[in-house]
C-alpha atoms as a PDB file:
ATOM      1  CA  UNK A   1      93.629  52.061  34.539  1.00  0.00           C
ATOM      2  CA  UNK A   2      96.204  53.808  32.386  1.00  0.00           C
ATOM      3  CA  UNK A   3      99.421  54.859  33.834  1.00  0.00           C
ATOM      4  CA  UNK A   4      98.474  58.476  34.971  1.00  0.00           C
ATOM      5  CA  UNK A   5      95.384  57.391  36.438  1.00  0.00           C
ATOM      6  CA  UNK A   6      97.519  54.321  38.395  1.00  0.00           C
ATOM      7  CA  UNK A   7      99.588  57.006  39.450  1.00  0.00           C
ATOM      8  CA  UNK A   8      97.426  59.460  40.660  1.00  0.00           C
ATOM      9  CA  UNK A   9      95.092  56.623  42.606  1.00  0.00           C
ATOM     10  CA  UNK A  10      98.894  55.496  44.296  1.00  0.00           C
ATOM     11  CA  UNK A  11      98.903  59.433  45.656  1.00  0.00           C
ATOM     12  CA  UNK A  12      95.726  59.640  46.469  1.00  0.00           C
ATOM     13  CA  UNK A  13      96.025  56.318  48.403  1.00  0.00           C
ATOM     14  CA  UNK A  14      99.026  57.585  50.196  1.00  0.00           C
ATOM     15  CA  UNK A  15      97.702  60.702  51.247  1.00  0.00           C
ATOM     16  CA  UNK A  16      94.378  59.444  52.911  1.00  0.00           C
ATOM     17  CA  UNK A  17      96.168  56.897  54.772  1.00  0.00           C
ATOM     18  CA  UNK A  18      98.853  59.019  55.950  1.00  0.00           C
ATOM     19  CA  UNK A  19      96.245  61.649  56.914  1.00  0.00           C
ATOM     20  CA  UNK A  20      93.974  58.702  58.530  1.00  0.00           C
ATOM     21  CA  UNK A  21      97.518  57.506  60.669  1.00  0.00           C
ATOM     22  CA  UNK A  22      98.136  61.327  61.452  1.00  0.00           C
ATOM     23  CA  UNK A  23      94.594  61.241  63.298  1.00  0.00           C
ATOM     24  CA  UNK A  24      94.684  57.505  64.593  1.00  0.00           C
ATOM     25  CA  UNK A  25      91.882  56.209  62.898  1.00  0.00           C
ATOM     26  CA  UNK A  26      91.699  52.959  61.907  1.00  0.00           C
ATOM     27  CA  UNK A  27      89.615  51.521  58.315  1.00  0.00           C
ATOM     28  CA  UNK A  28      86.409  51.407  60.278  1.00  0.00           C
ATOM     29  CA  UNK A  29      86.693  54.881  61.673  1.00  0.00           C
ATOM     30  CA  UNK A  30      87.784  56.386  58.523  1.00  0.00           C
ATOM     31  CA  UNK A  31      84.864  54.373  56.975  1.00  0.00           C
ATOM     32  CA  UNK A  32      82.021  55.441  59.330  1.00  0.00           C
ATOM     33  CA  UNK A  33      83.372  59.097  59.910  1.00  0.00           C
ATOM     34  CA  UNK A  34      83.085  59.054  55.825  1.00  0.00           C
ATOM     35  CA  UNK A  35      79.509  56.948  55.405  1.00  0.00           C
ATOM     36  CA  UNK A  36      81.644  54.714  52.923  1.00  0.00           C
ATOM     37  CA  UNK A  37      82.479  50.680  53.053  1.00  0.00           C
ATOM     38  CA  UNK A  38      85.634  49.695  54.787  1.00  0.00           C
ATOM     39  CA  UNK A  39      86.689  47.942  51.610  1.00  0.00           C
ATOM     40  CA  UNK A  40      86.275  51.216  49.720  1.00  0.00           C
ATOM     41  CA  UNK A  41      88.744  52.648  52.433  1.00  0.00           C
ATOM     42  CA  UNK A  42      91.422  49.820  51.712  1.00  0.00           C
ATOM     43  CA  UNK A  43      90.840  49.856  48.319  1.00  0.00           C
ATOM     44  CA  UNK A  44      91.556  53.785  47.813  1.00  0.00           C
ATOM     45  CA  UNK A  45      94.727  53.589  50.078  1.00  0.00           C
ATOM     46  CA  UNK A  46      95.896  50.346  48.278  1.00  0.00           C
ATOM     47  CA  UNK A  47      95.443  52.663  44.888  1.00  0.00           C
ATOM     48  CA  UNK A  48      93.665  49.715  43.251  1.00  0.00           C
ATOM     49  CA  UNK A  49      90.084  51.807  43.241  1.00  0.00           C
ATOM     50  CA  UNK A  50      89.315  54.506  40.981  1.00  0.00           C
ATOM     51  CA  UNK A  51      86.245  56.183  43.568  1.00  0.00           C
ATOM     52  CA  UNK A  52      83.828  58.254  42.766  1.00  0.00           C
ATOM     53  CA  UNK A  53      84.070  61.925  43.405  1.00  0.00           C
ATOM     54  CA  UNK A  54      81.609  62.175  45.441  1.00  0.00           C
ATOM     55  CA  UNK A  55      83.142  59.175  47.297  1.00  0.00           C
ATOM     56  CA  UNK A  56      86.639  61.055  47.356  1.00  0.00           C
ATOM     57  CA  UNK A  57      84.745  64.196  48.495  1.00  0.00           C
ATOM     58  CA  UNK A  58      83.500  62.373  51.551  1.00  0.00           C
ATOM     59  CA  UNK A  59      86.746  61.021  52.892  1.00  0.00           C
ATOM     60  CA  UNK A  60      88.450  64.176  52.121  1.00  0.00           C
ATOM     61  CA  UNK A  61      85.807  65.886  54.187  1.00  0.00           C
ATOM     62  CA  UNK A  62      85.887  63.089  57.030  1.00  0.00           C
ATOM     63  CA  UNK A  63      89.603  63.953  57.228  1.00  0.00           C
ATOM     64  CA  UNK A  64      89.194  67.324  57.505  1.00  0.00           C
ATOM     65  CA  UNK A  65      91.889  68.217  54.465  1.00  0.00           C
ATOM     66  CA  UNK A  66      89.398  68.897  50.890  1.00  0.00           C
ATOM     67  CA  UNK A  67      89.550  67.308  48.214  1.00  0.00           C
ATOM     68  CA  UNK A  68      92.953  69.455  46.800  1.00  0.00           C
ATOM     69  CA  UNK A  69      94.884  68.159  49.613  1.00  0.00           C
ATOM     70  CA  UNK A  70      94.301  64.510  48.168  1.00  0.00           C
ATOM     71  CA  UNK A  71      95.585  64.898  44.762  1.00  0.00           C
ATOM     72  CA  UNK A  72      98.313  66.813  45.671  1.00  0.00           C
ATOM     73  CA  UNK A  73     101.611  67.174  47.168  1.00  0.00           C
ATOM     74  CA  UNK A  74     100.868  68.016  50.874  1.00  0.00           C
ATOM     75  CA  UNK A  75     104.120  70.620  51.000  1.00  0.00           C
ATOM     76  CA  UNK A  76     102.440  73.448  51.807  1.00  0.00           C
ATOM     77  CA  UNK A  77     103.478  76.748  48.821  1.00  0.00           C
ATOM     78  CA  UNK A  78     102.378  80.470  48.821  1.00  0.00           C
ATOM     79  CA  UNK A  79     102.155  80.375  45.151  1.00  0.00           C
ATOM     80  CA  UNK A  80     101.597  76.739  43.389  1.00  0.00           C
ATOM     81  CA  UNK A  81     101.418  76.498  39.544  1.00  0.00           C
ATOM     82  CA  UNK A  82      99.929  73.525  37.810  1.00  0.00           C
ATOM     83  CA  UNK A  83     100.648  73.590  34.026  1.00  0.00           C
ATOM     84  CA  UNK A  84      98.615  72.830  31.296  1.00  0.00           C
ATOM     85  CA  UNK A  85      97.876  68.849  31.437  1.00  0.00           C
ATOM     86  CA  UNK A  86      98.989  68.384  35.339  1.00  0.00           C
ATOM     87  CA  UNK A  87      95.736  68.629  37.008  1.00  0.00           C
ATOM     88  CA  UNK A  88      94.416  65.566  38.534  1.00  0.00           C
ATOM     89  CA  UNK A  89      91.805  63.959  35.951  1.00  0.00           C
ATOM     90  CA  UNK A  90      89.093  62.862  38.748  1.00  0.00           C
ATOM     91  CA  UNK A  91      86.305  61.744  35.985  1.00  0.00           C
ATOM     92  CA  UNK A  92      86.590  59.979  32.960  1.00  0.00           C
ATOM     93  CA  UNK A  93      83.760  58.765  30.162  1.00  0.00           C
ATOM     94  CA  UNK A  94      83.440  56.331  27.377  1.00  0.00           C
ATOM     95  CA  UNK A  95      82.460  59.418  25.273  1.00  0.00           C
ATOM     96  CA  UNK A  96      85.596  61.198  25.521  1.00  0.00           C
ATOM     97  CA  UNK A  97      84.588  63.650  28.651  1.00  0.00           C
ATOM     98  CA  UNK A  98      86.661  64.505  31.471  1.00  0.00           C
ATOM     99  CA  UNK A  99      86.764  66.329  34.941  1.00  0.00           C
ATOM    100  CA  UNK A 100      90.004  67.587  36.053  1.00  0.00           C
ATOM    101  CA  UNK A 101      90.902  69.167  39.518  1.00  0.00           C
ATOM    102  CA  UNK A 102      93.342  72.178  38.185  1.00  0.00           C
ATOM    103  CA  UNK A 103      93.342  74.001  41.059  1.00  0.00           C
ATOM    104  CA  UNK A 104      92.582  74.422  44.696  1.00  0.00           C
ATOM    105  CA  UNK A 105      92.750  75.671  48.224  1.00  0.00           C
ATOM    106  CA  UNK A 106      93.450  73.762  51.077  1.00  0.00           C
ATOM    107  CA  UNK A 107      90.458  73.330  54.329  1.00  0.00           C
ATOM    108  CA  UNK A 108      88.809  74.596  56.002  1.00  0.00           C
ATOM    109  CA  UNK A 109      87.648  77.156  53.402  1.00  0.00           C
ATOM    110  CA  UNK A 110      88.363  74.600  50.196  1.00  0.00           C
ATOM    111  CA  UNK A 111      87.847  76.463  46.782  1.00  0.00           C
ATOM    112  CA  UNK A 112      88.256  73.882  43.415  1.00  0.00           C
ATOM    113  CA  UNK A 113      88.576  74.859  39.791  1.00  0.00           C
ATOM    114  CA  UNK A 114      87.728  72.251  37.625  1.00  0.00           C
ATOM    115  CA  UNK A 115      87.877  71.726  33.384  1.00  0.00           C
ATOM    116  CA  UNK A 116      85.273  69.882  32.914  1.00  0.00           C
ATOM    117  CA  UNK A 117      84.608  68.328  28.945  1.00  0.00           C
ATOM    118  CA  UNK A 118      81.749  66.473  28.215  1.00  0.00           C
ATOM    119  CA  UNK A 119      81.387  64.618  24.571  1.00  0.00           C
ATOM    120  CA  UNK A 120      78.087  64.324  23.133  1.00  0.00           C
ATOM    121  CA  UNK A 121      75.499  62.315  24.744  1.00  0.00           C
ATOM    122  CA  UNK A 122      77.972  62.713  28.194  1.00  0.00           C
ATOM    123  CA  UNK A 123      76.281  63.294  31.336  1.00  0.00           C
ATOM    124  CA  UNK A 124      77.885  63.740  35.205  1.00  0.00           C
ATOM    125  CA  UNK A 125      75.555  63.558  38.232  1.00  0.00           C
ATOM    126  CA  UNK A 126      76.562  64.797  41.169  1.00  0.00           C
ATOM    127  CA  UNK A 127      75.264  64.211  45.002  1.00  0.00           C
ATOM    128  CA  UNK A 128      74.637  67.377  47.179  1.00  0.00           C
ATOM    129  CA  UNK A 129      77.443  68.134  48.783  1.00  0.00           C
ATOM    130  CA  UNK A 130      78.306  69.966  52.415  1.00  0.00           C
ATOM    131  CA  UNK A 131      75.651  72.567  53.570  1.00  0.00           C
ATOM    132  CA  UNK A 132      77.092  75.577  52.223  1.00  0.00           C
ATOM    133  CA  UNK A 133      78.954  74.665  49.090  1.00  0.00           C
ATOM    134  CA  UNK A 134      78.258  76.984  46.078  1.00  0.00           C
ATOM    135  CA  UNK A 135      79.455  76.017  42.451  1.00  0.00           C
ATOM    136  CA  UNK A 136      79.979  78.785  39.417  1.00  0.00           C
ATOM    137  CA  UNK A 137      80.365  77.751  36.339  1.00  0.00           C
ATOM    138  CA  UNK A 138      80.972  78.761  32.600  1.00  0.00           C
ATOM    139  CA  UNK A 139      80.824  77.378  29.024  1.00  0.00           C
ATOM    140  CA  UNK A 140      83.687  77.761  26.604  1.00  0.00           C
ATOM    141  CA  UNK A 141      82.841  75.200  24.149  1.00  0.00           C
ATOM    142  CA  UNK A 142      79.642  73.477  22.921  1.00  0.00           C
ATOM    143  CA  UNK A 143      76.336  73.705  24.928  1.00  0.00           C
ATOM    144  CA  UNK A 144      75.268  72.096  28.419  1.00  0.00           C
ATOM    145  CA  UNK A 145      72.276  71.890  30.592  1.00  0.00           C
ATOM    146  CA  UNK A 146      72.758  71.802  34.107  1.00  0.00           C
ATOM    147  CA  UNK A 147      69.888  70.317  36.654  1.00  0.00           C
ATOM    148  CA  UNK A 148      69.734  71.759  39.982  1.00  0.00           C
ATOM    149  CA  UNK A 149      67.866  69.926  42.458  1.00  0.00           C
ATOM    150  CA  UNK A 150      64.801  69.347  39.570  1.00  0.00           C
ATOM    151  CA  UNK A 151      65.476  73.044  37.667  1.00  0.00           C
ATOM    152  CA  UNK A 152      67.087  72.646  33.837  1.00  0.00           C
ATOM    153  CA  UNK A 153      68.792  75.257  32.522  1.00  0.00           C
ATOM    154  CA  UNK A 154      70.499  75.209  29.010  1.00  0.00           C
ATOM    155  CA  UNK A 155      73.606  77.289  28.748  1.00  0.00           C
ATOM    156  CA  UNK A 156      75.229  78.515  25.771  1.00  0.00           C
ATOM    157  CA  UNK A 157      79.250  79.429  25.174  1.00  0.00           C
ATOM    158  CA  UNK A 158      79.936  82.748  27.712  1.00  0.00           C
ATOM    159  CA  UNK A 159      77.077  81.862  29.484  1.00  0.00           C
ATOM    160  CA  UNK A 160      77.610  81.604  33.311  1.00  0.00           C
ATOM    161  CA  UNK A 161      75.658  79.871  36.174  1.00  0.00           C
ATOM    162  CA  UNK A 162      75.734  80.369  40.251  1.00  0.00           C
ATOM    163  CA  UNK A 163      73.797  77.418  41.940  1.00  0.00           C
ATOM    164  CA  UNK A 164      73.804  75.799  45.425  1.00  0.00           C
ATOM    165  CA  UNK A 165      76.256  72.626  45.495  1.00  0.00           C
ATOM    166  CA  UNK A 166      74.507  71.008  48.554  1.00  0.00           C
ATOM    167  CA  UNK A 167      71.449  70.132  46.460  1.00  0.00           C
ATOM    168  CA  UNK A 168      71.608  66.888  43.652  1.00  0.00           C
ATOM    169  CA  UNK A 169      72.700  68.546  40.825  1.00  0.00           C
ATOM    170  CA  UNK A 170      74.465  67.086  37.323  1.00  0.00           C
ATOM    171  CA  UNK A 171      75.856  68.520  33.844  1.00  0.00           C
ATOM    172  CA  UNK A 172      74.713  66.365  30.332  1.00  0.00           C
ATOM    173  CA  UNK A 173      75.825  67.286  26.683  1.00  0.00           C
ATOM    174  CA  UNK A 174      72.897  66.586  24.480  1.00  0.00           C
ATOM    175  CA  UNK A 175      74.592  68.178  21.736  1.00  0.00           C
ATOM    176  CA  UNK A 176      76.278  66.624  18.914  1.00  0.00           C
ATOM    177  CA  UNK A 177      79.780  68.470  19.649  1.00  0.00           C
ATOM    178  CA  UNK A 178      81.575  68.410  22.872  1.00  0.00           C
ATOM    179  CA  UNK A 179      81.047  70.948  25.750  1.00  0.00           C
ATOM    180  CA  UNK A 180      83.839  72.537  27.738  1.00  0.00           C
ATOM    181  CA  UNK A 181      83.325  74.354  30.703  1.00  0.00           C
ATOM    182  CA  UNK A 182      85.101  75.921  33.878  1.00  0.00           C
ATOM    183  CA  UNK A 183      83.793  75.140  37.195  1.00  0.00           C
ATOM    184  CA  UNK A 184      84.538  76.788  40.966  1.00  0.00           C
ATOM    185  CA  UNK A 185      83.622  75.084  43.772  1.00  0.00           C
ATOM    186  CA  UNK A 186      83.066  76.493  47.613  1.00  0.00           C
ATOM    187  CA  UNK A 187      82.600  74.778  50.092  1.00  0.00           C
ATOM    188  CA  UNK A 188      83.358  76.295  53.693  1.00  0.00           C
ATOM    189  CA  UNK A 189      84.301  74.819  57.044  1.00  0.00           C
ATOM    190  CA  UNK A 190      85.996  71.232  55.505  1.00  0.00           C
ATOM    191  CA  UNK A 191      86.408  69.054  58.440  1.00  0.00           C
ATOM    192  CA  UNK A 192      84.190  70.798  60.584  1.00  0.00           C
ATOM    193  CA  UNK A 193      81.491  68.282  60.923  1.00  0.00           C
ATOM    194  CA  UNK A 194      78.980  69.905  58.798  1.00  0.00           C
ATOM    195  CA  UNK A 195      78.430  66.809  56.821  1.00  0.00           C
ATOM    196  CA  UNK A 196      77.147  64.895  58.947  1.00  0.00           C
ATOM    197  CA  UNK A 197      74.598  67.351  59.842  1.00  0.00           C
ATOM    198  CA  UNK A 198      73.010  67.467  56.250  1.00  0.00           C
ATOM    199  CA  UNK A 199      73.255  63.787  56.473  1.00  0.00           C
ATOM    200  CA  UNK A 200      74.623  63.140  52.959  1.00  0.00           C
END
């Protein structure tokens, strides 16, 4: 891991375990409440993993905070600027891609905004998240097909996409330029309890 990554998997670590103390969870009750190994657990407050998001989606949810809350500083701001090349880089690629977290709300209501690049050949698949979630997206660079739960749809630059996030769903580059796009993320009622409902 490089140094920003090192650093942001040290925050993240320190956050879920000082949220999992707040609630008096041990590992294992962090683990089960968040369908994840209790190594996992230790490794992501230790800072030596670099999960998933999907995996950091479900302990933020089992904690009841959102993913925001984990990559960032938990003092609470009415207005909170992240500047160009701050946001928490969640998703890395051999072909150059990224996903960064630039933005976001805190639970139970959690909105994201990702900047999401993709080189060519790149691809991101992504597990259904909580009942409810909805994802909008839109392509400033390149050209990217996005599958929702088995339906492909190509999108050009200024194109724009609504979709349910609570299905499978994933982003690919089959171009031979990179793709850029922005992507919002809702998903209501973090900590709630709806996952386990869906059972993902």
């Amino acid at each position: 891991m490089d140094e920003s990554t090192t650093t942001l998997s040290l925050a993240i670590g320190a956050r879920v375990k000082q949220e999992r103390q707040n609630r008096g969870w041990t590992l294992n009750q962090l683990a089960e409440a968040a369908g994840v190994s209790r190594r996992m657990i230790v490794n992501v407050e230790q800072g030596a993993a670099n999960p998933s998001v999907g995996t950091l989606l479900r302990i933020s949810d089992a904690l009841g905070v959102g993913l925001p809350a984990l990559v960032e500083s938990p003092r609470p701001k009415p207005v909170k600027v992240v500047r160009s090349g701050e946001g928490a880089t969640l998703w890395r690629s051999g072909q150059g891609g990224r996903g960064v977290l630039v933005a976001g709300t805190e639970s139970p209501d959690v909105v994201e905004l990702w900047d999401w690049t993709l080189g060519p050949g790149d691809s991101h698949g992504s597990e259904a998240h909580a009942a409810g979630t909805k994802e909008l997206l839109q392509v400033h660079v390149g050209s990217l097909t996005v599958d929702v739960a088995g339906q492909a749809v190509t999108l050009e630059v200024g194109d724009s996409l609504t979709f349910p996030g609570d299905v499978a769903h994933s982003y690919a580059n089959s171009g031979s330029e990179p793709a850029r796009f922005s992507l919002a993320v809702f998903e209501p009622g973090v900590g709630s309890g709806h996952r386990q409902e869906t059972g993902s």
